[in-house]
PDB file of N, CA and C in Angstrom:
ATOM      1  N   UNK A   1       0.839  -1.177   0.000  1.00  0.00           N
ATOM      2  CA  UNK A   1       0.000   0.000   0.000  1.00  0.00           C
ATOM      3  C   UNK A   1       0.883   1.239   0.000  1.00  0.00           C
ATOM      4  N   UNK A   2       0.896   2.431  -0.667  1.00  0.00           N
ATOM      5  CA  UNK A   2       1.459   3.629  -0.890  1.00  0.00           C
ATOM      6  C   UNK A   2       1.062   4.753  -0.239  1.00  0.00           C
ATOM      7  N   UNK A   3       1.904   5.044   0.732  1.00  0.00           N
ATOM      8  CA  UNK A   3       2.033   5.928   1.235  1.00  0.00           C
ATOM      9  C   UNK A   3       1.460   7.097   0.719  1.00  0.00           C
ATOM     10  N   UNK A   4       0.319   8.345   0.671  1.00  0.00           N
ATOM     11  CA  UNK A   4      -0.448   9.299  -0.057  1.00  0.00           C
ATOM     12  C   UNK A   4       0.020  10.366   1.103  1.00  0.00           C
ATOM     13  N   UNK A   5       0.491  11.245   0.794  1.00  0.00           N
ATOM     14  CA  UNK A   5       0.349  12.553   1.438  1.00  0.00           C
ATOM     15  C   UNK A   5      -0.625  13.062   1.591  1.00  0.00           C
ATOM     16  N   UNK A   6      -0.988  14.068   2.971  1.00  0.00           N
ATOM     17  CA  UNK A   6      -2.685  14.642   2.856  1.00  0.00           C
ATOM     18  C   UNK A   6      -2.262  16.125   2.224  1.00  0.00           C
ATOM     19  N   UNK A   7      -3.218  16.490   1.733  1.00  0.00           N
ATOM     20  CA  UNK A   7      -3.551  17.987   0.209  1.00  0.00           C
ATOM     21  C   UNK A   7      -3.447  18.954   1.905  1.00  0.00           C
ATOM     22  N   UNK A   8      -2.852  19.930   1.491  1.00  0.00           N
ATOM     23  CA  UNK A   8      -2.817  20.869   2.622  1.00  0.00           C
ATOM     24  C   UNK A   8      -3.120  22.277   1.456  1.00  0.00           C
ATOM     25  N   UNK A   9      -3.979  22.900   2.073  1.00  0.00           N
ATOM     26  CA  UNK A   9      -4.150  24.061   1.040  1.00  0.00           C
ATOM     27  C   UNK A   9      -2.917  24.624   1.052  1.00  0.00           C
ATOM     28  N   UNK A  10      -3.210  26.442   0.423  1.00  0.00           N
ATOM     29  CA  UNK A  10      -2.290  27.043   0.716  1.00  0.00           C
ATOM     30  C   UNK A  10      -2.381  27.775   1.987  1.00  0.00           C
ATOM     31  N   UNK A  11      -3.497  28.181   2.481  1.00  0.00           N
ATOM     32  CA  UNK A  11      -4.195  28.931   3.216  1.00  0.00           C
ATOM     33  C   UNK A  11      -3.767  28.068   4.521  1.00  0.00           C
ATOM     34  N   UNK A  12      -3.668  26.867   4.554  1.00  0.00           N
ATOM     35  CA  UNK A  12      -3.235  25.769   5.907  1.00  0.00           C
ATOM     36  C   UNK A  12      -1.334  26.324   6.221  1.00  0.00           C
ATOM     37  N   UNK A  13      -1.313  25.868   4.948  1.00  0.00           N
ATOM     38  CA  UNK A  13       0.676  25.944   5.073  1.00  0.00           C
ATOM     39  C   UNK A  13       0.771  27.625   5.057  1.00  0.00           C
ATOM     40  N   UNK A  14       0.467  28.863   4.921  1.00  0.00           N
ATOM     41  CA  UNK A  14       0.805  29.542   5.107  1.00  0.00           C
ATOM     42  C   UNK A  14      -0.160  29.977   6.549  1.00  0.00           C
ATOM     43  N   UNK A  15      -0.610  29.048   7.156  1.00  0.00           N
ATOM     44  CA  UNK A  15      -1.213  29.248   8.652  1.00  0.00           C
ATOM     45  C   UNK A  15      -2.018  30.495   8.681  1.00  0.00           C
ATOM     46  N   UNK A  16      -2.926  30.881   7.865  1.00  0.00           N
ATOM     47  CA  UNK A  16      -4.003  32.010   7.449  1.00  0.00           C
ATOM     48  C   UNK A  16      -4.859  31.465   7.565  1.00  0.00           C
ATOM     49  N   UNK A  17      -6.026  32.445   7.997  1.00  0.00           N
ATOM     50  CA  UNK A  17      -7.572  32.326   7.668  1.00  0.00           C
ATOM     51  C   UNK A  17      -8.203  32.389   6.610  1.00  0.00           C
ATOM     52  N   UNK A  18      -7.649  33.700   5.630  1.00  0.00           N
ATOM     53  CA  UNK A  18      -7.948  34.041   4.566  1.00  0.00           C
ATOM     54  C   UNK A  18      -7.639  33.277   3.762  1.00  0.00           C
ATOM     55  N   UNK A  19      -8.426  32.568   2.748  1.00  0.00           N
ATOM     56  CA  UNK A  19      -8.000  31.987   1.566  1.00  0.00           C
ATOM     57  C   UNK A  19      -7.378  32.646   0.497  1.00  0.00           C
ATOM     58  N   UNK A  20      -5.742  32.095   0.231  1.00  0.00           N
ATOM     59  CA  UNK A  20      -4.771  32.267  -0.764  1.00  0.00           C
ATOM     60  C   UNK A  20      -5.504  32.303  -1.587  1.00  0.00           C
ATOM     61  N   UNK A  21      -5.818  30.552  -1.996  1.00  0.00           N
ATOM     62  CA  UNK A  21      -6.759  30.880  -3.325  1.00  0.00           C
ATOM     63  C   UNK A  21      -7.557  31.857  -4.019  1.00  0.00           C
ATOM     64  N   UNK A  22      -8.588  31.937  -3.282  1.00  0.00           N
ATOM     65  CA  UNK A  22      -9.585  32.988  -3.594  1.00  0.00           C
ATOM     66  C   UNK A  22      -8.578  34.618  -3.988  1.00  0.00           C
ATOM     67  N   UNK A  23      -7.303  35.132  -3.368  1.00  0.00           N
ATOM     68  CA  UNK A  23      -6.950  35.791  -3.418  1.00  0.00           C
ATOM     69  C   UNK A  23      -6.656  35.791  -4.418  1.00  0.00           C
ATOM     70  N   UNK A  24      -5.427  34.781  -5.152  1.00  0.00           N
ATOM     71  CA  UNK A  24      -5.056  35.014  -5.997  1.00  0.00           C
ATOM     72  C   UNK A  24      -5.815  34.711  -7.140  1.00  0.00           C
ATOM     73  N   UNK A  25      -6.969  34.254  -7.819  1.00  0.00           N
ATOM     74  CA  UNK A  25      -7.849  34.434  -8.347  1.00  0.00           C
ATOM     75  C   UNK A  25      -8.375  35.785  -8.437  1.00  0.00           C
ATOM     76  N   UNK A  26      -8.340  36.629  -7.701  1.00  0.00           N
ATOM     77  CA  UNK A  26      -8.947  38.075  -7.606  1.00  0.00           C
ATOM     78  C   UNK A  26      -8.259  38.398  -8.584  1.00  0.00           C
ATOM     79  N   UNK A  27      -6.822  38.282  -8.037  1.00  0.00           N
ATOM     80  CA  UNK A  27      -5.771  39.383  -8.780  1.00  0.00           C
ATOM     81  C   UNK A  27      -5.557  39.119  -9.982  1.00  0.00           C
ATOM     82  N   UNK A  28      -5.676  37.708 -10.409  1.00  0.00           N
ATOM     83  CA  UNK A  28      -5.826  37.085 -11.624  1.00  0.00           C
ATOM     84  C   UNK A  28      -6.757  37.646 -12.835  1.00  0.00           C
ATOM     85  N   UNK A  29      -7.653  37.439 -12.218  1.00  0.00           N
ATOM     86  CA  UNK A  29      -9.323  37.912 -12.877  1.00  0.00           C
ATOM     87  C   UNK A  29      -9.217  39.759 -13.114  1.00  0.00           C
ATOM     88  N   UNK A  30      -8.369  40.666 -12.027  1.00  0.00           N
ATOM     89  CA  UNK A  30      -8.526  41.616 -12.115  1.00  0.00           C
ATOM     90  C   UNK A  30      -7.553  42.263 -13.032  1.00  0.00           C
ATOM     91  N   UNK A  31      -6.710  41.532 -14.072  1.00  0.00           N
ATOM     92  CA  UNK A  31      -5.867  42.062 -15.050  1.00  0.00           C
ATOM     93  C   UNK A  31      -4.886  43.270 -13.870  1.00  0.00           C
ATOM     94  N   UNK A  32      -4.288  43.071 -12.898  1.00  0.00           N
ATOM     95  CA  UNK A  32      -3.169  44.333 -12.703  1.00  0.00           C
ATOM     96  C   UNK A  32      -2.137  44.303 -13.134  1.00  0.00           C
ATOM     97  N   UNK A  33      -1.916  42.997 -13.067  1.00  0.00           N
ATOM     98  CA  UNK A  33      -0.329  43.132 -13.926  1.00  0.00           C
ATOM     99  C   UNK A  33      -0.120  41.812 -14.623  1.00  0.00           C
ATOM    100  N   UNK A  34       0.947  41.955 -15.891  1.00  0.00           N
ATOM    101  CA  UNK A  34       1.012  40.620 -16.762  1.00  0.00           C
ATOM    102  C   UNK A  34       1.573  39.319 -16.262  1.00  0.00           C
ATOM    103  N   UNK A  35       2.666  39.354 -15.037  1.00  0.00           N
ATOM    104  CA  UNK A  35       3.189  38.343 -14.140  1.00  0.00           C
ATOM    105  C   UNK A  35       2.645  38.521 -12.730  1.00  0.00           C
ATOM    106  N   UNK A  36       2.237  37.447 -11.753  1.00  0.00           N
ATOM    107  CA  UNK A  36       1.951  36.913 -10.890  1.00  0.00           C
ATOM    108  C   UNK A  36       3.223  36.268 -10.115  1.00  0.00           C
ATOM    109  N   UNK A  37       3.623  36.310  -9.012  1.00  0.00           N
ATOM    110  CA  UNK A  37       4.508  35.214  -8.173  1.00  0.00           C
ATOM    111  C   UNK A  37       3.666  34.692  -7.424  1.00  0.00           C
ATOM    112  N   UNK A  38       4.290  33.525  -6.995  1.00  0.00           N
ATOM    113  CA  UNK A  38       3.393  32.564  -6.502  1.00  0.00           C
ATOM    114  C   UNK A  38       2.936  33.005  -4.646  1.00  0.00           C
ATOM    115  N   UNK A  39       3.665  34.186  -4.224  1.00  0.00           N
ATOM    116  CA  UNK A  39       4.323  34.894  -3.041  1.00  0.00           C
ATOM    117  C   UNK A  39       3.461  35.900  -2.868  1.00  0.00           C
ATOM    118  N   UNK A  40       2.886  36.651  -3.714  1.00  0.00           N
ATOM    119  CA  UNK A  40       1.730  37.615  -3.820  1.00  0.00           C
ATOM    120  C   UNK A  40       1.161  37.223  -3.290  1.00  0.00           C
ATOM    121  N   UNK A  41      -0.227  36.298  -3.723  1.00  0.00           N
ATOM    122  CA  UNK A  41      -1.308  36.191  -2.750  1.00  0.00           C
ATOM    123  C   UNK A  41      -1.502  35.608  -1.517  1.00  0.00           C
ATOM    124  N   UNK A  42      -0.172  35.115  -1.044  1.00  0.00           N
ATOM    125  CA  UNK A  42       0.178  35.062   0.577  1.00  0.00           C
ATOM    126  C   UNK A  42       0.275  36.705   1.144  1.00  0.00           C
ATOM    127  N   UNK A  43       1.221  37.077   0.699  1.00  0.00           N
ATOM    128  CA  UNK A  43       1.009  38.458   1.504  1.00  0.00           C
ATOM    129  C   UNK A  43      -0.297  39.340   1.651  1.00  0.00           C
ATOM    130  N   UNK A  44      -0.837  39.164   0.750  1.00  0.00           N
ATOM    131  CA  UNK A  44      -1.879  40.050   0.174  1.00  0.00           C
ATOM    132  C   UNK A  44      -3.048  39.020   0.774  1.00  0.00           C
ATOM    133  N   UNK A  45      -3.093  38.163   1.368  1.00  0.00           N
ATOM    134  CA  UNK A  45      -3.890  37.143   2.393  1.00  0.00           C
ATOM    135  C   UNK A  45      -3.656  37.229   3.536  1.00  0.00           C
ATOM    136  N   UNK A  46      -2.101  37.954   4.009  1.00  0.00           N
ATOM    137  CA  UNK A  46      -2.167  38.242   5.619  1.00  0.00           C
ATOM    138  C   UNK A  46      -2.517  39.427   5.831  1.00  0.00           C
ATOM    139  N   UNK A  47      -1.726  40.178   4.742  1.00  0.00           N
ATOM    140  CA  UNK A  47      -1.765  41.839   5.487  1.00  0.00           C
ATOM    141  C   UNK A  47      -3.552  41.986   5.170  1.00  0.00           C
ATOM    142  N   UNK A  48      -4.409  41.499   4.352  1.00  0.00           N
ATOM    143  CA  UNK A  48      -5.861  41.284   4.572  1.00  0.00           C
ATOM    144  C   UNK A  48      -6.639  40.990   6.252  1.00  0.00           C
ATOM    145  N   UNK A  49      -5.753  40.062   6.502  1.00  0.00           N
ATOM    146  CA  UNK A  49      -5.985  39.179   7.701  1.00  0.00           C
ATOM    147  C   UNK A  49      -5.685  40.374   8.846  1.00  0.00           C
ATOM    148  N   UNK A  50      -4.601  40.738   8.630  1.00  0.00           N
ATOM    149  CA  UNK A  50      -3.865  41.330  10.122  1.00  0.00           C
ATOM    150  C   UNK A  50      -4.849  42.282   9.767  1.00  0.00           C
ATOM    151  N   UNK A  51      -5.072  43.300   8.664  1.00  0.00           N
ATOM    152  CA  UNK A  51      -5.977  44.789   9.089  1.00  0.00           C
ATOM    153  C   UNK A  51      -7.076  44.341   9.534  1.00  0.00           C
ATOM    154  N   UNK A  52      -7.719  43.197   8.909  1.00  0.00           N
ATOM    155  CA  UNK A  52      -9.133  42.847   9.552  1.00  0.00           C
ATOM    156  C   UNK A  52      -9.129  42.547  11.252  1.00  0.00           C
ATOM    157  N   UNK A  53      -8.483  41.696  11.219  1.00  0.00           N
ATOM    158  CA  UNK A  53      -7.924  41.291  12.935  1.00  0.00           C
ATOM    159  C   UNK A  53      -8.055  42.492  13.704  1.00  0.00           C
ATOM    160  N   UNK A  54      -7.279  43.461  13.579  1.00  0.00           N
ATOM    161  CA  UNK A  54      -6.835  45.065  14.275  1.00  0.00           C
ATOM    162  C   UNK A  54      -8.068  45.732  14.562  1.00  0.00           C
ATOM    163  N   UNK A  55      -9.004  45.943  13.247  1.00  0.00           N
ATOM    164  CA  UNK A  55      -9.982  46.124  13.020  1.00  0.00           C
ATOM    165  C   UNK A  55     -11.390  45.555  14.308  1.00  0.00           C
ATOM    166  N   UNK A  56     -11.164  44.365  13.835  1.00  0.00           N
ATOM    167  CA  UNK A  56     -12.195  44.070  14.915  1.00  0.00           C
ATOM    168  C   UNK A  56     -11.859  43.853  16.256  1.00  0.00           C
ATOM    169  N   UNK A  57     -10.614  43.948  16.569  1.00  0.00           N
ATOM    170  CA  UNK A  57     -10.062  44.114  18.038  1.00  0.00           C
ATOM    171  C   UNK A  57     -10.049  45.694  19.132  1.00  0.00           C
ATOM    172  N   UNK A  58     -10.532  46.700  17.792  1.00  0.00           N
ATOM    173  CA  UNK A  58     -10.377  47.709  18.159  1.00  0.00           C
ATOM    174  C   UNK A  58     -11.797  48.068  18.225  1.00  0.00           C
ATOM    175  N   UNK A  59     -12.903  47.214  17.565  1.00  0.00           N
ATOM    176  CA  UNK A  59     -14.657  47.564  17.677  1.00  0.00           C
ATOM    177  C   UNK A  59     -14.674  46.650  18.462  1.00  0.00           C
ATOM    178  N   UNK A  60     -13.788  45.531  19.141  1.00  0.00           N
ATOM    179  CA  UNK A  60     -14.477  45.237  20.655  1.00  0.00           C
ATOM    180  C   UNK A  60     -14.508  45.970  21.528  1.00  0.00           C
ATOM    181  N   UNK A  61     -13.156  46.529  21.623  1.00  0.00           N
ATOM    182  CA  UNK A  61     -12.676  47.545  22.813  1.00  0.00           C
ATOM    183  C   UNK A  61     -13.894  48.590  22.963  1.00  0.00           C
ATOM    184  N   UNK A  62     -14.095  48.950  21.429  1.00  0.00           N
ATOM    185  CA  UNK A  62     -15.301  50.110  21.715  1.00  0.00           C
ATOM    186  C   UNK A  62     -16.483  49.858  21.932  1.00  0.00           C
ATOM    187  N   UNK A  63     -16.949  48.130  21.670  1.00  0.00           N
ATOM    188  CA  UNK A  63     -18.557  47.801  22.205  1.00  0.00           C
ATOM    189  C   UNK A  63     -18.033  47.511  23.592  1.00  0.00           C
ATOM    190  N   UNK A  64     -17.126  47.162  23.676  1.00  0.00           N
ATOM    191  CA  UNK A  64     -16.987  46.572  25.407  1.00  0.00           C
ATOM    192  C   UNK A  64     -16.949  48.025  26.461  1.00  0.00           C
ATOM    193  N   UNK A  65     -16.713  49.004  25.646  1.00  0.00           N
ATOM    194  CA  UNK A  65     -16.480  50.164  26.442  1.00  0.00           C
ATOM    195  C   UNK A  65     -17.963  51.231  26.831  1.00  0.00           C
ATOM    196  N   UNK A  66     -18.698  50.663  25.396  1.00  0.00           N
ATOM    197  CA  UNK A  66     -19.908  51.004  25.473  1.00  0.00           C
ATOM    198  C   UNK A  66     -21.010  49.994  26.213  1.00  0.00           C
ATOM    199  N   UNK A  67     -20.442  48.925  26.662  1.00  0.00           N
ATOM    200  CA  UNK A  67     -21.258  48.214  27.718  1.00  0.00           C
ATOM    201  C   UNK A  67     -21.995  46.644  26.714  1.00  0.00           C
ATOM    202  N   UNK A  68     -21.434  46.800  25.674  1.00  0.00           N
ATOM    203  CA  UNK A  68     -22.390  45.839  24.401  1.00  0.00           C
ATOM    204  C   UNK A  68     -21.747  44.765  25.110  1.00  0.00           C
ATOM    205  N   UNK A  69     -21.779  43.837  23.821  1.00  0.00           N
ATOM    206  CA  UNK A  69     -21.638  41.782  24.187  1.00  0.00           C
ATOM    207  C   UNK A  69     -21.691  41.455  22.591  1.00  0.00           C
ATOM    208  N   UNK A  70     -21.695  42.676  21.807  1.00  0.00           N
ATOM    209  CA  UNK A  70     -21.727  41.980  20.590  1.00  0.00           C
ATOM    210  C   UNK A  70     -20.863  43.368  19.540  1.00  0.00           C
ATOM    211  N   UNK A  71     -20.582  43.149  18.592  1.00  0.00           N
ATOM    212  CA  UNK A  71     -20.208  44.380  17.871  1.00  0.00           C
ATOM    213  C   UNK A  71     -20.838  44.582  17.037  1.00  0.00           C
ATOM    214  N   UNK A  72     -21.247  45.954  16.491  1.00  0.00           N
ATOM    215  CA  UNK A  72     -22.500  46.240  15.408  1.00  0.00           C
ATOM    216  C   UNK A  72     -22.056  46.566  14.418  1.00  0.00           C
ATOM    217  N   UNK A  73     -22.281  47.041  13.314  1.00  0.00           N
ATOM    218  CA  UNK A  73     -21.494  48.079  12.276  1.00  0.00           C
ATOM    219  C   UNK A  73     -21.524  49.552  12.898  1.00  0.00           C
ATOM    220  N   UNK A  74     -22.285  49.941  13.940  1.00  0.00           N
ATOM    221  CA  UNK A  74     -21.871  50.993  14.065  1.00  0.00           C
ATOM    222  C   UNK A  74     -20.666  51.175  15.241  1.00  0.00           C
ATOM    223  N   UNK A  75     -19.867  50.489  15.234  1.00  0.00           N
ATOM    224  CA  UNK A  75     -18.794  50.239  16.240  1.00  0.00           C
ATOM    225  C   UNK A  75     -17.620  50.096  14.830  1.00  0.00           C
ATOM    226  N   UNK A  76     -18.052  49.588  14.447  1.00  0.00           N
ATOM    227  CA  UNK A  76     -17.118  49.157  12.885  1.00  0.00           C
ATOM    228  C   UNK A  76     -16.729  50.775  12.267  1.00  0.00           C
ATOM    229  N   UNK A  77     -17.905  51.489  12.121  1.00  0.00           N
ATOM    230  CA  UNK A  77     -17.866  52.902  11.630  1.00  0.00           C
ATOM    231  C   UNK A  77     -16.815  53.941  12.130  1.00  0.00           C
ATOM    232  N   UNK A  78     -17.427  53.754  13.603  1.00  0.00           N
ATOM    233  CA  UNK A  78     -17.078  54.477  14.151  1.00  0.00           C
ATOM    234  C   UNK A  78     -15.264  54.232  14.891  1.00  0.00           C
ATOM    235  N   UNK A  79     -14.696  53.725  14.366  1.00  0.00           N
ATOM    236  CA  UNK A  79     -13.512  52.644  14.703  1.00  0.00           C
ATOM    237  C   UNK A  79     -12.898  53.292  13.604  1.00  0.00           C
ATOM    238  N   UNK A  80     -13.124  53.187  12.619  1.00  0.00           N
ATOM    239  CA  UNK A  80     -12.646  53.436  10.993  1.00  0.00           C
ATOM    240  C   UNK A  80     -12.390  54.918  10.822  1.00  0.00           C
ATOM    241  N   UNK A  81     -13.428  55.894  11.353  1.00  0.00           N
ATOM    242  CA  UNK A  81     -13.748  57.516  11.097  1.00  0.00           C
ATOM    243  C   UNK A  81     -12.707  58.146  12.153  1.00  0.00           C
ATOM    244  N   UNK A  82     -12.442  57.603  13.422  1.00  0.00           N
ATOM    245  CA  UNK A  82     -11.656  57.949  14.395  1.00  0.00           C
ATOM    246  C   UNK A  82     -10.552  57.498  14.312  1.00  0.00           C
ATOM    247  N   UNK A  83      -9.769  56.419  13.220  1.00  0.00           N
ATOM    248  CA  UNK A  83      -8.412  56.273  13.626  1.00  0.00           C
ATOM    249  C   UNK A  83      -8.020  56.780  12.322  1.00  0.00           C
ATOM    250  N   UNK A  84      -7.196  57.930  12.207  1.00  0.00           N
ATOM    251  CA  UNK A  84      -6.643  58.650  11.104  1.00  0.00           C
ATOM    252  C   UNK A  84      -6.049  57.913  10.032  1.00  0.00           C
ATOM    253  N   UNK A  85      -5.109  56.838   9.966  1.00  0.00           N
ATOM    254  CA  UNK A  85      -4.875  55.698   9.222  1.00  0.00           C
ATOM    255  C   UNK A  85      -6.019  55.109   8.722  1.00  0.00           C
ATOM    256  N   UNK A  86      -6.699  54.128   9.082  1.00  0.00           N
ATOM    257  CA  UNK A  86      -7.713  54.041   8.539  1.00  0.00           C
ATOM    258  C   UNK A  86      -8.901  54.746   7.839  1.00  0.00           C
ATOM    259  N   UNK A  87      -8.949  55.464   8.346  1.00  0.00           N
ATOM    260  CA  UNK A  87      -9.961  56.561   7.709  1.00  0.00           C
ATOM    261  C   UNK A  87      -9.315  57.337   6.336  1.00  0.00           C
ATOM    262  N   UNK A  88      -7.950  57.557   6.267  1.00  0.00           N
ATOM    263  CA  UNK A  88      -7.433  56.888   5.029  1.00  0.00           C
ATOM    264  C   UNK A  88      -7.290  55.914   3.751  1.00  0.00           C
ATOM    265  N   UNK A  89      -7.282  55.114   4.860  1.00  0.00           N
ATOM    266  CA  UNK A  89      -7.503  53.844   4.023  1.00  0.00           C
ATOM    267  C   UNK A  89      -8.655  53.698   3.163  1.00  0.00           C
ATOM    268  N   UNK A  90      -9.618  53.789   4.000  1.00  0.00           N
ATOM    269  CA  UNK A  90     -11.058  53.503   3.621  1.00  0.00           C
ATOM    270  C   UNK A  90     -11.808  54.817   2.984  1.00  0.00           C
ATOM    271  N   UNK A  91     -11.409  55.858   3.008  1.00  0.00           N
ATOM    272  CA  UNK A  91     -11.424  57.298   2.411  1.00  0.00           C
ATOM    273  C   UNK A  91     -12.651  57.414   1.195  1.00  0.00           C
ATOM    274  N   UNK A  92     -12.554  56.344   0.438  1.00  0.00           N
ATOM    275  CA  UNK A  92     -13.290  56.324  -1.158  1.00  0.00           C
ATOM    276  C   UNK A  92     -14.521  55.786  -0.729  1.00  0.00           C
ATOM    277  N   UNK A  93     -13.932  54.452   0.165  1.00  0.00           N
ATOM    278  CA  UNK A  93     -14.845  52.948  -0.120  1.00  0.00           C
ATOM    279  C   UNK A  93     -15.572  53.405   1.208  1.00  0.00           C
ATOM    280  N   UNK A  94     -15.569  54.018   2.635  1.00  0.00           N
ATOM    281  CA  UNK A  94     -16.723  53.781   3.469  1.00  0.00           C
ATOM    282  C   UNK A  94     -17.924  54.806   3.529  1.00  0.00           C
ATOM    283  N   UNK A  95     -19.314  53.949   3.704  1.00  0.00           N
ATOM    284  CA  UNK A  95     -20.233  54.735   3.789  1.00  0.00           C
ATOM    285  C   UNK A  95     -20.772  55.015   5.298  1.00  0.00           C
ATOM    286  N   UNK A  96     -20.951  56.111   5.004  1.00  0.00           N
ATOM    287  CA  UNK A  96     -21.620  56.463   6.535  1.00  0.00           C
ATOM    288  C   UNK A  96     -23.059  56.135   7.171  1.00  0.00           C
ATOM    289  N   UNK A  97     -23.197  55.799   8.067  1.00  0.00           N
ATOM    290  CA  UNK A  97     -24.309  55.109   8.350  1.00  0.00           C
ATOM    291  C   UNK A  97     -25.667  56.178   8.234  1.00  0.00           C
ATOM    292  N   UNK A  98     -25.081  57.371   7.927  1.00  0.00           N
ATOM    293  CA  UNK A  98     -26.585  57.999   7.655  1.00  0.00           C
ATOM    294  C   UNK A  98     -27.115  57.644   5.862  1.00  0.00           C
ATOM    295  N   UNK A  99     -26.060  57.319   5.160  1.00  0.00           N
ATOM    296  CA  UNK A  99     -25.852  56.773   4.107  1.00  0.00           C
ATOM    297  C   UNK A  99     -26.682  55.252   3.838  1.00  0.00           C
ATOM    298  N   UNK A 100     -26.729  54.638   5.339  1.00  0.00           N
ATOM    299  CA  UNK A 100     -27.273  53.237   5.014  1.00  0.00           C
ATOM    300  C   UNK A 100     -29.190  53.691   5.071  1.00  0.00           C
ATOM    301  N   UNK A 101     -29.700  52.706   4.025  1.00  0.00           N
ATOM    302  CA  UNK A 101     -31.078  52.435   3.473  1.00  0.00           C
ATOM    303  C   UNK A 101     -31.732  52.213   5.050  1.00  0.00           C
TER     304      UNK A 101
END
């Protein structure tokens, strides 16, 4: 009987949450540039990971400070509008909740 190795994604071996795959498919699909390394959509799968992480570590602090047990989007908002970096970041892409339907 032959010994079979078990399939480890990429997302396992580079010890992420975010799926590599899916990443690099984005970038694929999104024509940015004519070469790809195989090294891209690892990075571009953590530093995803770590801002999200930061992100929601910093709308606990602020539901936990506001007395919540859960985090809302308006903890998310308001997290984003108050930290000068981010609010950068997100500059184009966030809407304001007087904005939401």
């Amino acid at each position: 009987m032959a010994w079979r190795r078990q399939r480890r994604s990429c997302s396992t071996r580079a010890k992420l949450q975010f799926s590599v795959s899916r990443v690099d498919r984005y970038l694929r699909e999104g024509n940015y540039c004519r070469r790809l390394s195989a090294s891209a959509p690892v990075l571009l799968a953590g530093i995803l990971e770590y801002l999200t992480f930061n992100i929601l570590v910093m709308a606990a602090e602020e539901a936990f400070i506001r007395g919540k047990k859960h985090i809302t989007p308006e903890h998310l908002c308001w997290v984003i509008q108050n930290n000068r970096q981010l609010s950068q970041l997100f500059e184009e892409n966030t809407k304001s909740l007087d904005d939401l339907p």
